[in-house]
N, C-alpha and C. Protein backbone atom coordinates (compact mmCIF):
# COMPACT_ATOMS: atom_id res chain seq x y z
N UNK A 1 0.84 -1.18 0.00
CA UNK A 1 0.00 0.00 0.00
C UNK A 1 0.89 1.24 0.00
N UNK A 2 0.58 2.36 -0.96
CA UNK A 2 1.23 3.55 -0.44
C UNK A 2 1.15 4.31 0.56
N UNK A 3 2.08 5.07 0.60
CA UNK A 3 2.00 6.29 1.90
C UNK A 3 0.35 6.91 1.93
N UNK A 4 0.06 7.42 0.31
CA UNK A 4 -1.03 8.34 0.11
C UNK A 4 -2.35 7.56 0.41
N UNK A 5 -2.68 5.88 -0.48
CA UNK A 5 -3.62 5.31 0.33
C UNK A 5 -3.82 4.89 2.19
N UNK A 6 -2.49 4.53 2.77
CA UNK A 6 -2.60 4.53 4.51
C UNK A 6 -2.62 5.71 4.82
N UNK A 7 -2.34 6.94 4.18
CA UNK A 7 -3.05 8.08 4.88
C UNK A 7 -4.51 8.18 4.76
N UNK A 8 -4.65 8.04 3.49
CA UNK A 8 -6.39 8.47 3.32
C UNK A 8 -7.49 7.53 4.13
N UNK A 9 -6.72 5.99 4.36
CA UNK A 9 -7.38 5.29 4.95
C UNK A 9 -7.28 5.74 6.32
N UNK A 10 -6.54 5.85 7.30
CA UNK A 10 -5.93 6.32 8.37
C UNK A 10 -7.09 7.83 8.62
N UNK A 11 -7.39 8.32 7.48
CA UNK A 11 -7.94 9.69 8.03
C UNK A 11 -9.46 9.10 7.95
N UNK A 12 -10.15 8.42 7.31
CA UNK A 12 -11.22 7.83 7.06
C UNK A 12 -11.72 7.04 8.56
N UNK A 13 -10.48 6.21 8.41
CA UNK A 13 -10.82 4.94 10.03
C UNK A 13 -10.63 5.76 11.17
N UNK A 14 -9.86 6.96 11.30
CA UNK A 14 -9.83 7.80 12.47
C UNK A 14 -10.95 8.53 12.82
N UNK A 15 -11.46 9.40 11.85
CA UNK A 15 -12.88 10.29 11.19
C UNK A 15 -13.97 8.98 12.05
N UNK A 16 -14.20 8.10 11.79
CA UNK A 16 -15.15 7.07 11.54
C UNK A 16 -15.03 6.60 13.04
N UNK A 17 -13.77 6.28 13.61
CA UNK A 17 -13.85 5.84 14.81
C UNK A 17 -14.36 6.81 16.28
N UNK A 18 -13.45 8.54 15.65
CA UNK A 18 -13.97 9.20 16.94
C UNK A 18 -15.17 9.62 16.70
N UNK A 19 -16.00 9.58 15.71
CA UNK A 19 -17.30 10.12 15.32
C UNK A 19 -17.98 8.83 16.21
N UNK A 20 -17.67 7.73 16.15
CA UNK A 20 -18.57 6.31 16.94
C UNK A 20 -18.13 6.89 18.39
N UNK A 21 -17.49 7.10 18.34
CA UNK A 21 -16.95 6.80 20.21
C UNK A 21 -16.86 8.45 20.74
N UNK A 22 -16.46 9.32 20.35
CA UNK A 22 -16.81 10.27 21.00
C UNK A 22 -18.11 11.72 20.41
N UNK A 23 -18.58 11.11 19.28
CA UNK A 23 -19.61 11.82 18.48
C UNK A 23 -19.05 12.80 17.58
N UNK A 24 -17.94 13.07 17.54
CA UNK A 24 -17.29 14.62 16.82
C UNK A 24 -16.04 13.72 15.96
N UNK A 25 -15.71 14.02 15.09
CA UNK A 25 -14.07 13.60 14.62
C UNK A 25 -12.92 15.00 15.29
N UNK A 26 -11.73 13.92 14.94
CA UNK A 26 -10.86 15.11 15.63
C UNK A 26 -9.74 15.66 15.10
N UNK A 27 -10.06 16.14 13.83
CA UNK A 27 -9.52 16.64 13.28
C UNK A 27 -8.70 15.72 12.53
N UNK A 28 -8.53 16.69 11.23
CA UNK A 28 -7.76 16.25 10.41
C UNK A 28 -6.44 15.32 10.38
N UNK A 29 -5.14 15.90 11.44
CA UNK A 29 -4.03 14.93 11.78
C UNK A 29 -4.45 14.30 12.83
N UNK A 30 -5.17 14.52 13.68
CA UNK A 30 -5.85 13.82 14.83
C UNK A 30 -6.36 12.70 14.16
N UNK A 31 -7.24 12.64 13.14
CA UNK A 31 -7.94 11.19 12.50
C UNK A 31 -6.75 10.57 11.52
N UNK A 32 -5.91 11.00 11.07
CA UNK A 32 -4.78 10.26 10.45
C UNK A 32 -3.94 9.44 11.64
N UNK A 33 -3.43 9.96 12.37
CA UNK A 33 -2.61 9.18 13.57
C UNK A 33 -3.54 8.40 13.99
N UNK A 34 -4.60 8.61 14.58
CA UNK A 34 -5.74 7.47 15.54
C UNK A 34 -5.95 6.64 14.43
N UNK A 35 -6.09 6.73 13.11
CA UNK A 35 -6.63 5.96 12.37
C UNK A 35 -5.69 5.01 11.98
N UNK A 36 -4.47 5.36 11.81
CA UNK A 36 -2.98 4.41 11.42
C UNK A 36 -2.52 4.05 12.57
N UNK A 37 -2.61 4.42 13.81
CA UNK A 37 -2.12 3.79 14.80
C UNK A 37 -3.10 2.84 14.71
N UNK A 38 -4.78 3.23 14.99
CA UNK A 38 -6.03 2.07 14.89
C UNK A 38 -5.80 0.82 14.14
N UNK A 39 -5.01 1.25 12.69
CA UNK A 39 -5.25 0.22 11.90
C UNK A 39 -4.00 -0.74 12.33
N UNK A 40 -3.21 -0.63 12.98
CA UNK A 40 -1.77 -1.52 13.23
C UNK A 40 -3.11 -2.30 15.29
N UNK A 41 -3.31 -1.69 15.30
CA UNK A 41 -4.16 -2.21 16.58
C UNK A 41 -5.03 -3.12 16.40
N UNK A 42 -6.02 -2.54 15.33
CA UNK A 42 -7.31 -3.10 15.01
C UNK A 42 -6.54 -4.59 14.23
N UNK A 43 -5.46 -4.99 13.83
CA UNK A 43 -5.12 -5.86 12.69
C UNK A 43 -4.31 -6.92 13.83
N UNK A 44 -3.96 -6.08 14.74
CA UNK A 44 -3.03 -7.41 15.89
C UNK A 44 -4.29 -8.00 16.69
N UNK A 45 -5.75 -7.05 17.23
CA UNK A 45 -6.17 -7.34 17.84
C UNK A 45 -7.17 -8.23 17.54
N UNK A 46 -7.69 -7.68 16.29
CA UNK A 46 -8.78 -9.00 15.05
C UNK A 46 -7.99 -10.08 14.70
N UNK A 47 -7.17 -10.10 14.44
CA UNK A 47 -5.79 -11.32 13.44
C UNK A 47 -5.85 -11.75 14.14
N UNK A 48 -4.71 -11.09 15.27
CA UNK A 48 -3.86 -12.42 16.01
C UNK A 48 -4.27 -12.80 17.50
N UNK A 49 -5.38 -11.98 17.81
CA UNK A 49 -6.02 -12.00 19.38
C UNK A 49 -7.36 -12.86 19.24
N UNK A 50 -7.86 -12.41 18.05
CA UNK A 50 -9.32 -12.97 17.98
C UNK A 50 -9.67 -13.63 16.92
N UNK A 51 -8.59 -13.71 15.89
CA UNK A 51 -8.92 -14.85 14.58
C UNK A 51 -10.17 -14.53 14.20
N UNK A 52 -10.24 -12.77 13.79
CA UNK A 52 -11.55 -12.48 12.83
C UNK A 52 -10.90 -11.39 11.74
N UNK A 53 -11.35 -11.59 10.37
CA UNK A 53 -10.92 -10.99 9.47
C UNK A 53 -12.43 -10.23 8.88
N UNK A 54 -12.17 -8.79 8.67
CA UNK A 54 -13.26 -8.45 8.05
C UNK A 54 -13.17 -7.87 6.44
N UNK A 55 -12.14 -8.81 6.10
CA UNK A 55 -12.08 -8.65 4.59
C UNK A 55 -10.61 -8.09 4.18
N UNK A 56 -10.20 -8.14 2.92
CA UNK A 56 -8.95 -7.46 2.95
C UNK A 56 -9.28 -6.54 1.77
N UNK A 57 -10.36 -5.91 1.44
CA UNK A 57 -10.35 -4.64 0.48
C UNK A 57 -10.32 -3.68 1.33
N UNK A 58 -10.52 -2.10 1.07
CA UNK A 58 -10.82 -0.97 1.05
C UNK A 58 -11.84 -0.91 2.41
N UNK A 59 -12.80 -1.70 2.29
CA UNK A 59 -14.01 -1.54 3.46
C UNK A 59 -13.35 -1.93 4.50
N UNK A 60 -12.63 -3.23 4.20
CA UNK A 60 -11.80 -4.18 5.75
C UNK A 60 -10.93 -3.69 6.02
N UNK A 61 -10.42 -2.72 5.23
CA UNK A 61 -9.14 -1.62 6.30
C UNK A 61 -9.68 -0.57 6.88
N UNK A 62 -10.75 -0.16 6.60
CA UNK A 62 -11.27 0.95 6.87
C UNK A 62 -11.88 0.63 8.20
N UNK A 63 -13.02 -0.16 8.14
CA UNK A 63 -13.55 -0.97 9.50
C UNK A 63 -12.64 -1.66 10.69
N UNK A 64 -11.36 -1.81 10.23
CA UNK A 64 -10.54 -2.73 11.33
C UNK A 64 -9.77 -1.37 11.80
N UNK A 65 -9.33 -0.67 10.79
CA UNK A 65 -8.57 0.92 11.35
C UNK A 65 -9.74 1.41 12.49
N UNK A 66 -11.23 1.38 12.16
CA UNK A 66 -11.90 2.12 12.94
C UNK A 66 -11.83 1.51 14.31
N UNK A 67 -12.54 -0.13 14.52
CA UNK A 67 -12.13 -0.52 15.63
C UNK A 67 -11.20 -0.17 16.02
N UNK A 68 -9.90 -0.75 16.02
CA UNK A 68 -8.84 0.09 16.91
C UNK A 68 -8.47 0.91 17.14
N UNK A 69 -8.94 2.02 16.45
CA UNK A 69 -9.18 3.62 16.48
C UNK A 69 -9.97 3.88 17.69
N UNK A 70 -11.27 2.90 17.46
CA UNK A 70 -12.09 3.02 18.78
C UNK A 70 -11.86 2.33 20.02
N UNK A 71 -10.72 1.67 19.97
CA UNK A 71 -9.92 0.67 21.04
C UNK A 71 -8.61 1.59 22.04
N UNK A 72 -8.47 2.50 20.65
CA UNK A 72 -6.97 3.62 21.60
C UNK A 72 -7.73 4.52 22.20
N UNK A 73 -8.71 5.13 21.54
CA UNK A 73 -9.85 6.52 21.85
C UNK A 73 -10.53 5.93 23.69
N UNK A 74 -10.86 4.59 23.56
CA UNK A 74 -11.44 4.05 24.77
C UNK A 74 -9.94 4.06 25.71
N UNK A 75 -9.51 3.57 25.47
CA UNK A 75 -7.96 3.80 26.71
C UNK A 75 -7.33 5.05 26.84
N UNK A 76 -7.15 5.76 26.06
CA UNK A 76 -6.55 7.02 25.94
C UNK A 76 -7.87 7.80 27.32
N UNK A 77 -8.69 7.34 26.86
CA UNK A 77 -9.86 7.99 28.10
C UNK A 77 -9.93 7.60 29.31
N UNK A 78 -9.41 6.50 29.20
CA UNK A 78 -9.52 5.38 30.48
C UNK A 78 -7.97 6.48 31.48
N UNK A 79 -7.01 6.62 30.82
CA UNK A 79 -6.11 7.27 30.94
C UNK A 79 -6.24 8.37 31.63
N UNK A 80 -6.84 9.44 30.60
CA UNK A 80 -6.76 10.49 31.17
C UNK A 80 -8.23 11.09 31.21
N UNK A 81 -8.61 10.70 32.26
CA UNK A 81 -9.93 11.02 32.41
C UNK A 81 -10.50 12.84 32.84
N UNK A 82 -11.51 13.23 32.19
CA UNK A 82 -12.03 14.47 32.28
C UNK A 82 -12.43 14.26 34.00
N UNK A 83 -12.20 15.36 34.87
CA UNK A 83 -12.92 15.28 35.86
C UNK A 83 -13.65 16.60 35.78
């Protein structure tokens, strides 16, 4: 994959994940990092933790980036919690 498609995917699965989990996206480099970090998360944690694949096109990177997008977004909170 190129740089330019794991970005666009990365900004898509980031966009997609904080919009599920915290209702808003977060910005532009905010949804590229959550979304490419997501997708290296979402792929150890579906693959090799839970032996579920949700495809290997365009949709199944996008959906597995989001889960783990929505997997860092949930700990990152767990972390540093708003009081």
């Amino acid at each position: 994959m190129g740089i330019i498609t794991t970005l666009i995917i990365g900004a898509i699965a980031g966009w997609l994940g904080g919009t599920i989990y915290k209702g808003s996206g977060l910005g532009l480099i905010g949804n590229i990092i959550i979304g490419v970090l997501g997708s290296s998360v979402g792929y150890w944690l579906l693959g090799s933790v839970l032996h579920i694949s949700l495809g290997e096109g365009l949709i199944g990177s996008i959906l597995t980036g989001a889960i783990g997008a929505i997997v860092i977004l949930f700990l990152i909170n767990l972390i540093f919690k708003k009081k």
